[in-house]
PDB file of N, CA and C in Angstrom:
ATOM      1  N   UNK A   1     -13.500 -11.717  -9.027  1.00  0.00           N
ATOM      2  CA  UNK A   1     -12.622 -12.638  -9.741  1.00  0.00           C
ATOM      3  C   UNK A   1     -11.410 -11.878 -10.271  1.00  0.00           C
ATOM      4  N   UNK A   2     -10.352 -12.686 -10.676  1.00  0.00           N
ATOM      5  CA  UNK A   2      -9.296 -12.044 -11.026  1.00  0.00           C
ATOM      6  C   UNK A   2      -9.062 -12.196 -12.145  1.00  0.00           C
ATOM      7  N   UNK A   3      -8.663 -10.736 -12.693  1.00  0.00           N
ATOM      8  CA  UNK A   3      -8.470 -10.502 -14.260  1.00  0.00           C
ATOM      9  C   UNK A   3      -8.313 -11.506 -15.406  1.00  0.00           C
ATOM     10  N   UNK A   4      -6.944 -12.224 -14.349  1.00  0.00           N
ATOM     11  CA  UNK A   4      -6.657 -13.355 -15.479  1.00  0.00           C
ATOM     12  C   UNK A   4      -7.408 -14.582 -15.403  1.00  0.00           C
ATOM     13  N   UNK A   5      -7.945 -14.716 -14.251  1.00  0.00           N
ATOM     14  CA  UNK A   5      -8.697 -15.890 -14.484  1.00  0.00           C
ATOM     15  C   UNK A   5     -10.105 -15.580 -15.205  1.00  0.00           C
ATOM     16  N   UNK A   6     -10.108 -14.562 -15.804  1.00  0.00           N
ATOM     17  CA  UNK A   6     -11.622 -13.856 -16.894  1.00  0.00           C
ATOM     18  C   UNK A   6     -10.584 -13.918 -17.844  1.00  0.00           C
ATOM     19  N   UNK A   7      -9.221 -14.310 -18.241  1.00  0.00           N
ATOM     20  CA  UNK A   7      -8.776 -14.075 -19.567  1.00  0.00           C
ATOM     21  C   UNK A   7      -8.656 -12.900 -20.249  1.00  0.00           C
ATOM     22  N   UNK A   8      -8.910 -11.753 -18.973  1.00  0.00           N
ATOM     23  CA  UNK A   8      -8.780 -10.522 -19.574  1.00  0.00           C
ATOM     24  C   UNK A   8      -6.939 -10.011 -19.280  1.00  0.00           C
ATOM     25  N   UNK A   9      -6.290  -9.120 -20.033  1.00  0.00           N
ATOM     26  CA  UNK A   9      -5.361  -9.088 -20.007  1.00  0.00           C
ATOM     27  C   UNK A   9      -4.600  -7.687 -19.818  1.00  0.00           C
ATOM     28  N   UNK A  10      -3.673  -7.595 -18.384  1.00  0.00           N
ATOM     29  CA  UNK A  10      -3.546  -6.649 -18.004  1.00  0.00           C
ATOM     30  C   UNK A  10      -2.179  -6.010 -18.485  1.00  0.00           C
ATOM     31  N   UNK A  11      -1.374  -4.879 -18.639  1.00  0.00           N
ATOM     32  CA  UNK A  11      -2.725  -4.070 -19.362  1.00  0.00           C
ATOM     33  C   UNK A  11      -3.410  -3.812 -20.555  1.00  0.00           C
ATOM     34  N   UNK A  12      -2.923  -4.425 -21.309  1.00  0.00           N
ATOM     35  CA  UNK A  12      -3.298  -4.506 -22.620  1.00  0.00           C
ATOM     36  C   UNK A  12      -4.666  -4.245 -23.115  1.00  0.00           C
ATOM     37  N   UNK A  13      -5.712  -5.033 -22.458  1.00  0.00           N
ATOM     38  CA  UNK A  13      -6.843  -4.381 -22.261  1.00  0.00           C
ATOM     39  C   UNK A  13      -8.044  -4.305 -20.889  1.00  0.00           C
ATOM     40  N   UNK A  14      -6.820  -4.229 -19.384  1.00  0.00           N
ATOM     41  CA  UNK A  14      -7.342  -3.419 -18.483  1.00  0.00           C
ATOM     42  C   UNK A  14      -6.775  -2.531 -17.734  1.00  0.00           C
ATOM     43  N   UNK A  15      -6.690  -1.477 -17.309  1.00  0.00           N
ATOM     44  CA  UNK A  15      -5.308  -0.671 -16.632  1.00  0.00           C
ATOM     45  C   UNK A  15      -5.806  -0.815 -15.289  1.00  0.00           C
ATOM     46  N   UNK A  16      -4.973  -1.036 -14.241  1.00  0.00           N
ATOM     47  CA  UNK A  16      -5.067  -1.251 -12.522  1.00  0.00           C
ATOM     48  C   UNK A  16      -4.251  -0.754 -11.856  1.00  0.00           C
ATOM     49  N   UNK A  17      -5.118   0.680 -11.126  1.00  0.00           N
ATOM     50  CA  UNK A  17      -4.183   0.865  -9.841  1.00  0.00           C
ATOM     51  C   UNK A  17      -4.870   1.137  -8.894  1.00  0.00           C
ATOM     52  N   UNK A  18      -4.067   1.140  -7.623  1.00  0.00           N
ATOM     53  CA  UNK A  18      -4.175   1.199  -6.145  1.00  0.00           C
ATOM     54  C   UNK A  18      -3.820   2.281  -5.969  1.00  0.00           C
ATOM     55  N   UNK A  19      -4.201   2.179  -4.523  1.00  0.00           N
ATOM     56  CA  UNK A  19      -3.773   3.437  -3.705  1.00  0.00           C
ATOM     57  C   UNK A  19      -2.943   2.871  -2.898  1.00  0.00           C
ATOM     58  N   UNK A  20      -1.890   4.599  -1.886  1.00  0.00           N
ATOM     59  CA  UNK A  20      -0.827   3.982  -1.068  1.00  0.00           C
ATOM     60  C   UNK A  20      -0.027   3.414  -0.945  1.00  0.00           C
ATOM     61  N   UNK A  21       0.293   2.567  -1.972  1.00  0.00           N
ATOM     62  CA  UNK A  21       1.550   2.042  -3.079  1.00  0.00           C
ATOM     63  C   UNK A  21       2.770   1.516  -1.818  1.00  0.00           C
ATOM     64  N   UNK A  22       1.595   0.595  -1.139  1.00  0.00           N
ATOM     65  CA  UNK A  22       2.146  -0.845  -0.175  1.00  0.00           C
ATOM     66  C   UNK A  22       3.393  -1.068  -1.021  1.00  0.00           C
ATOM     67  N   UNK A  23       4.340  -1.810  -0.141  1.00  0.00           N
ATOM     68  CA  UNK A  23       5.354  -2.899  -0.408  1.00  0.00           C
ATOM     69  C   UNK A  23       4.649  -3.701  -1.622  1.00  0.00           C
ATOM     70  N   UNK A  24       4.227  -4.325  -1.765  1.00  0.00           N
ATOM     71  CA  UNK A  24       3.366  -5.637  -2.172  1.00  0.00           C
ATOM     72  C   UNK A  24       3.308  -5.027  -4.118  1.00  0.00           C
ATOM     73  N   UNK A  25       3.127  -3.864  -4.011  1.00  0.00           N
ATOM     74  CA  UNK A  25       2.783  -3.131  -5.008  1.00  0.00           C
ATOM     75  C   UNK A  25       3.843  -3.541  -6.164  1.00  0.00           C
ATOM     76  N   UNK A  26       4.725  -3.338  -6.070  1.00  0.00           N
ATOM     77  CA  UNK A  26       5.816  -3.193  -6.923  1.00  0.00           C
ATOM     78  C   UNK A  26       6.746  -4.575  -6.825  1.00  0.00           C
ATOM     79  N   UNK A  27       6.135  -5.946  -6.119  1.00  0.00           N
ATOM     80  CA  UNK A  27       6.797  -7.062  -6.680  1.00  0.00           C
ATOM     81  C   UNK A  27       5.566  -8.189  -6.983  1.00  0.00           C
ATOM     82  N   UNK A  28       4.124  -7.930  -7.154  1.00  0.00           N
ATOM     83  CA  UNK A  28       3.054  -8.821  -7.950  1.00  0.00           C
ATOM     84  C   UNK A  28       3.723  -8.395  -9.424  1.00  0.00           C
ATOM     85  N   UNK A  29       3.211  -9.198 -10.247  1.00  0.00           N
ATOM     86  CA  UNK A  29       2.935  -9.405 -11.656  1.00  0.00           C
ATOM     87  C   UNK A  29       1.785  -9.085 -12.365  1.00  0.00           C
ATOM     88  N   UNK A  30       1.357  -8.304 -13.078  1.00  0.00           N
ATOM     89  CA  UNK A  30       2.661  -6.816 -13.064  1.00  0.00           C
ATOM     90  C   UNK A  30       2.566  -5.919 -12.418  1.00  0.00           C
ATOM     91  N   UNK A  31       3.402  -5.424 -11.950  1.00  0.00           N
ATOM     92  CA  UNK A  31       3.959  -4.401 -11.132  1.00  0.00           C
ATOM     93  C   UNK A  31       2.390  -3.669 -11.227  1.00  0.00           C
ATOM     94  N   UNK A  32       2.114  -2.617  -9.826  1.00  0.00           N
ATOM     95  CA  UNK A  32       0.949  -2.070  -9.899  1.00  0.00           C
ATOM     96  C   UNK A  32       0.923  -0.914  -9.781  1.00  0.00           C
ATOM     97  N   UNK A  33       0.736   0.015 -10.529  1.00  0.00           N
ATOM     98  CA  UNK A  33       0.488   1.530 -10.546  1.00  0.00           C
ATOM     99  C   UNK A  33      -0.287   1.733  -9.427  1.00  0.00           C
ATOM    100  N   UNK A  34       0.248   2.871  -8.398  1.00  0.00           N
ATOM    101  CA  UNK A  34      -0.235   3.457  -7.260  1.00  0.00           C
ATOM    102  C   UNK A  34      -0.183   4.823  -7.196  1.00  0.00           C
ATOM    103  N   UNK A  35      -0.469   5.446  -6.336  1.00  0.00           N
ATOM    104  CA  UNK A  35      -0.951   6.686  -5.853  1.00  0.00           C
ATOM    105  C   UNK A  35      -0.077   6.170  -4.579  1.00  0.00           C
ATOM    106  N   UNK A  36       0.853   7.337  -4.599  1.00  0.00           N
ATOM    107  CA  UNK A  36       1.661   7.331  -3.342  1.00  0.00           C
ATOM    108  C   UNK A  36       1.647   8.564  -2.381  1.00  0.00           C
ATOM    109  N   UNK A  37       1.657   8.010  -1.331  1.00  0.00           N
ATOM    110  CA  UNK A  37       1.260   8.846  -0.254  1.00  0.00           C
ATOM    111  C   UNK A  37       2.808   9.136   0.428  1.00  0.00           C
ATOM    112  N   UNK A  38       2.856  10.108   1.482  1.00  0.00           N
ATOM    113  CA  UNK A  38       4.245  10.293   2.274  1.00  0.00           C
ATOM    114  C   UNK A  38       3.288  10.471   4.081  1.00  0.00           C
ATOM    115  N   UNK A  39       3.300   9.154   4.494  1.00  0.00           N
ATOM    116  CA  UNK A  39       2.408   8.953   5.876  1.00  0.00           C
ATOM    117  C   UNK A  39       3.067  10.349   6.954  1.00  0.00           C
ATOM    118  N   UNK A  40       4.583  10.358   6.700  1.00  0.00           N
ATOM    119  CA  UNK A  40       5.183  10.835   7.943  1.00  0.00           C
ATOM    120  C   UNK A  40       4.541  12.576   7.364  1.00  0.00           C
ATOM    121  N   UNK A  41       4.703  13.163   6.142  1.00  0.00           N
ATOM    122  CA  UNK A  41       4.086  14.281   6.027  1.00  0.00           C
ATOM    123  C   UNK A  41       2.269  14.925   6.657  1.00  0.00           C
ATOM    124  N   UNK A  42       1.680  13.271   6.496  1.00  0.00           N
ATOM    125  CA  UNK A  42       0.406  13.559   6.966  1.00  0.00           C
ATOM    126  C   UNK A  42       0.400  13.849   8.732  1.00  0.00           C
ATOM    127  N   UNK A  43       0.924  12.526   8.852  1.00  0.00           N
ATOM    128  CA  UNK A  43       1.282  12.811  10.335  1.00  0.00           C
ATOM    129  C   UNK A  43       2.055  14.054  10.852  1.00  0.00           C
ATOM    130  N   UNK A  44       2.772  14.707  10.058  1.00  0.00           N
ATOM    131  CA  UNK A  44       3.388  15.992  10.880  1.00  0.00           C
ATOM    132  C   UNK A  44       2.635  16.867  10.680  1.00  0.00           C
ATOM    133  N   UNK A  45       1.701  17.085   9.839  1.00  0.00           N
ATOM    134  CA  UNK A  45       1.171  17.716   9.007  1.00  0.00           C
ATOM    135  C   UNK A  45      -0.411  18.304  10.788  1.00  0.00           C
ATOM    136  N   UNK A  46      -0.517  16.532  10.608  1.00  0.00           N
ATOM    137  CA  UNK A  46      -1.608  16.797  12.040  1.00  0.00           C
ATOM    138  C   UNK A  46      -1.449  17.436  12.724  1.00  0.00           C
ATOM    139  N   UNK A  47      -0.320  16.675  13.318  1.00  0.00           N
ATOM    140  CA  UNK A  47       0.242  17.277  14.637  1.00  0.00           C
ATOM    141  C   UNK A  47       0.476  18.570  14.706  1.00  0.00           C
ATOM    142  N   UNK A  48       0.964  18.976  14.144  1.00  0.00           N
ATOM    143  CA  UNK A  48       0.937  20.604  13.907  1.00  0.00           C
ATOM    144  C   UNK A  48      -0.595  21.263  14.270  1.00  0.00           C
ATOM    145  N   UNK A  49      -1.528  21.316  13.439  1.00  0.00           N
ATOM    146  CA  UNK A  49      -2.814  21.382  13.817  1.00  0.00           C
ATOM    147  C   UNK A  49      -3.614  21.151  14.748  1.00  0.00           C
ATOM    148  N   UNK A  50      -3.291  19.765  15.325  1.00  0.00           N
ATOM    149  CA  UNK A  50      -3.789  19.676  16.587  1.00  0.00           C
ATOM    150  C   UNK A  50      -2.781  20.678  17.585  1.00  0.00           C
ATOM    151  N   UNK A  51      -1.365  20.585  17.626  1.00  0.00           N
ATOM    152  CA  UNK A  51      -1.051  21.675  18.529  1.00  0.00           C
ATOM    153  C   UNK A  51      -1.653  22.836  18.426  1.00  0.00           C
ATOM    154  N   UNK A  52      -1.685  23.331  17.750  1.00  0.00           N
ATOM    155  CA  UNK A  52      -2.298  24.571  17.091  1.00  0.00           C
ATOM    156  C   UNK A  52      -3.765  24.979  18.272  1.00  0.00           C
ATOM    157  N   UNK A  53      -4.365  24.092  18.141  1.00  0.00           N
ATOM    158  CA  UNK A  53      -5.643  23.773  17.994  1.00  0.00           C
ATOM    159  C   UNK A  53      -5.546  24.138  19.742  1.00  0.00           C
ATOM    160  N   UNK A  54      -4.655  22.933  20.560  1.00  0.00           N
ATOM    161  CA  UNK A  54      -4.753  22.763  21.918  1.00  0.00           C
ATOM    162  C   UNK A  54      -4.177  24.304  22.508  1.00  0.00           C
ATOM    163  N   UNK A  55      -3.028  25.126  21.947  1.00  0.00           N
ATOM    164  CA  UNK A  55      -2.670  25.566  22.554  1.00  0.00           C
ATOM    165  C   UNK A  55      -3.325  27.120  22.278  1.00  0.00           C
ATOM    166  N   UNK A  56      -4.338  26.722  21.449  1.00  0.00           N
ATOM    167  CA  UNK A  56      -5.763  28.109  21.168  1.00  0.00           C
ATOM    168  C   UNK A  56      -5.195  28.758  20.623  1.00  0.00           C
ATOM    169  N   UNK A  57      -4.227  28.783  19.313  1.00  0.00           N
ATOM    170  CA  UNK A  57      -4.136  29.597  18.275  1.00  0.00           C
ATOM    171  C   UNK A  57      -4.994  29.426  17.009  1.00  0.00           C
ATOM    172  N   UNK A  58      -5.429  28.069  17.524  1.00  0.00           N
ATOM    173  CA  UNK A  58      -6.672  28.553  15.775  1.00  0.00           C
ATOM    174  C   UNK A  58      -7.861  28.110  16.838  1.00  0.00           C
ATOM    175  N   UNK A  59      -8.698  28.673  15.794  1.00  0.00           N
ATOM    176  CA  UNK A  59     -10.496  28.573  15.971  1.00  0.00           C
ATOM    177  C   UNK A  59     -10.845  27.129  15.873  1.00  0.00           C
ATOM    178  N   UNK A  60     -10.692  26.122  16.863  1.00  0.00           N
ATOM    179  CA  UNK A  60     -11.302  24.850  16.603  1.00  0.00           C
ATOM    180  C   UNK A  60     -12.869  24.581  16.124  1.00  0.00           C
ATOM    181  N   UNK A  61     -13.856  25.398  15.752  1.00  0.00           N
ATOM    182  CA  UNK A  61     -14.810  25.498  15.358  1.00  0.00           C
ATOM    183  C   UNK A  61     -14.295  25.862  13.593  1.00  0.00           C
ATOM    184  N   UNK A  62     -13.704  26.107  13.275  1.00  0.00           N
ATOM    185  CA  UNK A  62     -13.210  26.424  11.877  1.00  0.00           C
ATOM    186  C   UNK A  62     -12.394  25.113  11.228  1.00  0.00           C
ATOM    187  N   UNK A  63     -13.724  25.177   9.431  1.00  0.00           N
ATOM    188  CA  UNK A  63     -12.868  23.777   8.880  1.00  0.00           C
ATOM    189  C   UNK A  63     -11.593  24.617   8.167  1.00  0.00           C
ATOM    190  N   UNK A  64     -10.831  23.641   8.170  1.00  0.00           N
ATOM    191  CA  UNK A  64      -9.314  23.804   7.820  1.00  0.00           C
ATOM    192  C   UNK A  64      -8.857  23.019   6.388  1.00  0.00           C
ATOM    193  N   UNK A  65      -8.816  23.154   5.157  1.00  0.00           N
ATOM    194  CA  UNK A  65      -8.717  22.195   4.355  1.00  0.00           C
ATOM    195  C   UNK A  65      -6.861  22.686   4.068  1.00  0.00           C
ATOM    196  N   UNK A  66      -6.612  21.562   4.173  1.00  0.00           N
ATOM    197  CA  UNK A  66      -4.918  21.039   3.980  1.00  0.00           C
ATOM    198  C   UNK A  66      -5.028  19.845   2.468  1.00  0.00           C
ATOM    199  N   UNK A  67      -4.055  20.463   1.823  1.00  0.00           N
ATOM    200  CA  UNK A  67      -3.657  19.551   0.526  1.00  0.00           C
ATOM    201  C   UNK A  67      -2.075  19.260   0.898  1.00  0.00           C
ATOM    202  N   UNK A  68      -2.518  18.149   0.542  1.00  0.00           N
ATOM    203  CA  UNK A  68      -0.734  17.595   0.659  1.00  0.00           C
ATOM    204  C   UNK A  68      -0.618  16.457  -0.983  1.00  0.00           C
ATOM    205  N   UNK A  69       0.268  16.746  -1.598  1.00  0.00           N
ATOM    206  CA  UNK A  69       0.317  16.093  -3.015  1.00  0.00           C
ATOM    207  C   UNK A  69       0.882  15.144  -2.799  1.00  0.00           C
ATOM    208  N   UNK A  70       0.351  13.984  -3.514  1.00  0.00           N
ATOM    209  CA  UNK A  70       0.705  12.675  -3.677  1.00  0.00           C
ATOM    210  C   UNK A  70       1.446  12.829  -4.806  1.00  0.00           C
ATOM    211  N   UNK A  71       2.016  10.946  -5.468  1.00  0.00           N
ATOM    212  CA  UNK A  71       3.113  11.009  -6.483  1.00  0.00           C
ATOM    213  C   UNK A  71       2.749   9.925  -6.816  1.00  0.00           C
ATOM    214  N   UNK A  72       2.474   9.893  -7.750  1.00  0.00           N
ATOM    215  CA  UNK A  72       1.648   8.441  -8.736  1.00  0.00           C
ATOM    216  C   UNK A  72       3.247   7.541  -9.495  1.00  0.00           C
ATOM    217  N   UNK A  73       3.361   6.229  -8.622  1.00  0.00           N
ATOM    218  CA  UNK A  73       3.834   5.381  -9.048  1.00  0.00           C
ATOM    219  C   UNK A  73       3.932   4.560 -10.290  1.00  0.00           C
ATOM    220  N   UNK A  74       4.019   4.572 -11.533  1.00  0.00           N
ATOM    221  CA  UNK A  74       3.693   4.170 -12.434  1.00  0.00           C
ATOM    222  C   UNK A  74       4.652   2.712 -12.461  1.00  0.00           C
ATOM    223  N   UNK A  75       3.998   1.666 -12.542  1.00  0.00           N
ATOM    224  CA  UNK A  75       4.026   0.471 -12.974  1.00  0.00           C
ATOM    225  C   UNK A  75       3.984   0.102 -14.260  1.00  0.00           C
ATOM    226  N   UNK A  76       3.755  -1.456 -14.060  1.00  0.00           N
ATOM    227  CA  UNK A  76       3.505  -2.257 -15.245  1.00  0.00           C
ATOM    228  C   UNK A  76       1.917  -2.088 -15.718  1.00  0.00           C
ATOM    229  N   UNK A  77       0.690  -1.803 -14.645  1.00  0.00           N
ATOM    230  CA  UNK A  77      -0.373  -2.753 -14.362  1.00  0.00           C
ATOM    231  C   UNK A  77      -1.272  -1.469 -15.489  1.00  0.00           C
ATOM    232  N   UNK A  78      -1.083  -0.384 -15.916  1.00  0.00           N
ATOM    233  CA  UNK A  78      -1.208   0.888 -17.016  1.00  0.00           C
ATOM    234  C   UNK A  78      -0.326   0.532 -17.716  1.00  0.00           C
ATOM    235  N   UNK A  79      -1.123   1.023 -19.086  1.00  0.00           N
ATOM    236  CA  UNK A  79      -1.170   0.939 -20.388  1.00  0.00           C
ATOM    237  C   UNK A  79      -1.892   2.217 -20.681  1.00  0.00           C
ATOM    238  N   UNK A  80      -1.379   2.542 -21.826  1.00  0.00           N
ATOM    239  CA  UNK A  80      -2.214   3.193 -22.676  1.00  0.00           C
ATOM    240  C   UNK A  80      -3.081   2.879 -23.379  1.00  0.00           C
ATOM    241  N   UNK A  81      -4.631   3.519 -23.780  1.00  0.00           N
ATOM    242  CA  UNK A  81      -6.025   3.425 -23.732  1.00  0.00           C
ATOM    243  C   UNK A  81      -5.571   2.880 -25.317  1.00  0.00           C
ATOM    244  N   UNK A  82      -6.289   1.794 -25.582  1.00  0.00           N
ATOM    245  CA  UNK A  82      -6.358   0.842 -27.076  1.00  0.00           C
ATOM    246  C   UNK A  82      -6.709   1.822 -28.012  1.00  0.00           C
ATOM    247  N   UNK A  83      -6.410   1.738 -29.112  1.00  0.00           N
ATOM    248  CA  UNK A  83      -6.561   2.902 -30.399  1.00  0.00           C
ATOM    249  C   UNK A  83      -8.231   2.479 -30.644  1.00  0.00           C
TER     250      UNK A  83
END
């Protein structure tokens, strides 16, 4: 069910966010705090690796952990935590 139809009230006393911070995000009521991603970084990010991978410069038997930082969208849909 949806927040407001429980009469609960956002954010005042619920904070809501998403991930990936869609289009959609930033013209509902109210605006929605996201976690933003940059797709084309992930994707180059692969590709790289998989070349890597095909043309036998890395150990394809070896895990590889890659961080790539996101950027948190701040909206309407956060509030700060009630006293």
């Amino acid at each position: 069910a949806h927040a407001r139809k429980l009469g609960v009230k956002v954010p005042q006393e619920l904070s809501v966010a998403g991930f990936a911070d869609l289009p959609e995000a930033a013209v509902v009521i109210p605006g929605l705090t996201t976690v933003r991603q940059d797709p084309q970084a992930i994707g180059r990010r692969a590709a790289q690796v998989l070349l890597r991978r095909i043309a036998g410069a890395s150990d394809g038997d070896r895990f590889e952990m890659i961080q790539l930082t996101p950027d948190l969208a701040i909206r309407e849909s956060t509030g700060p935590v009630p006293a």
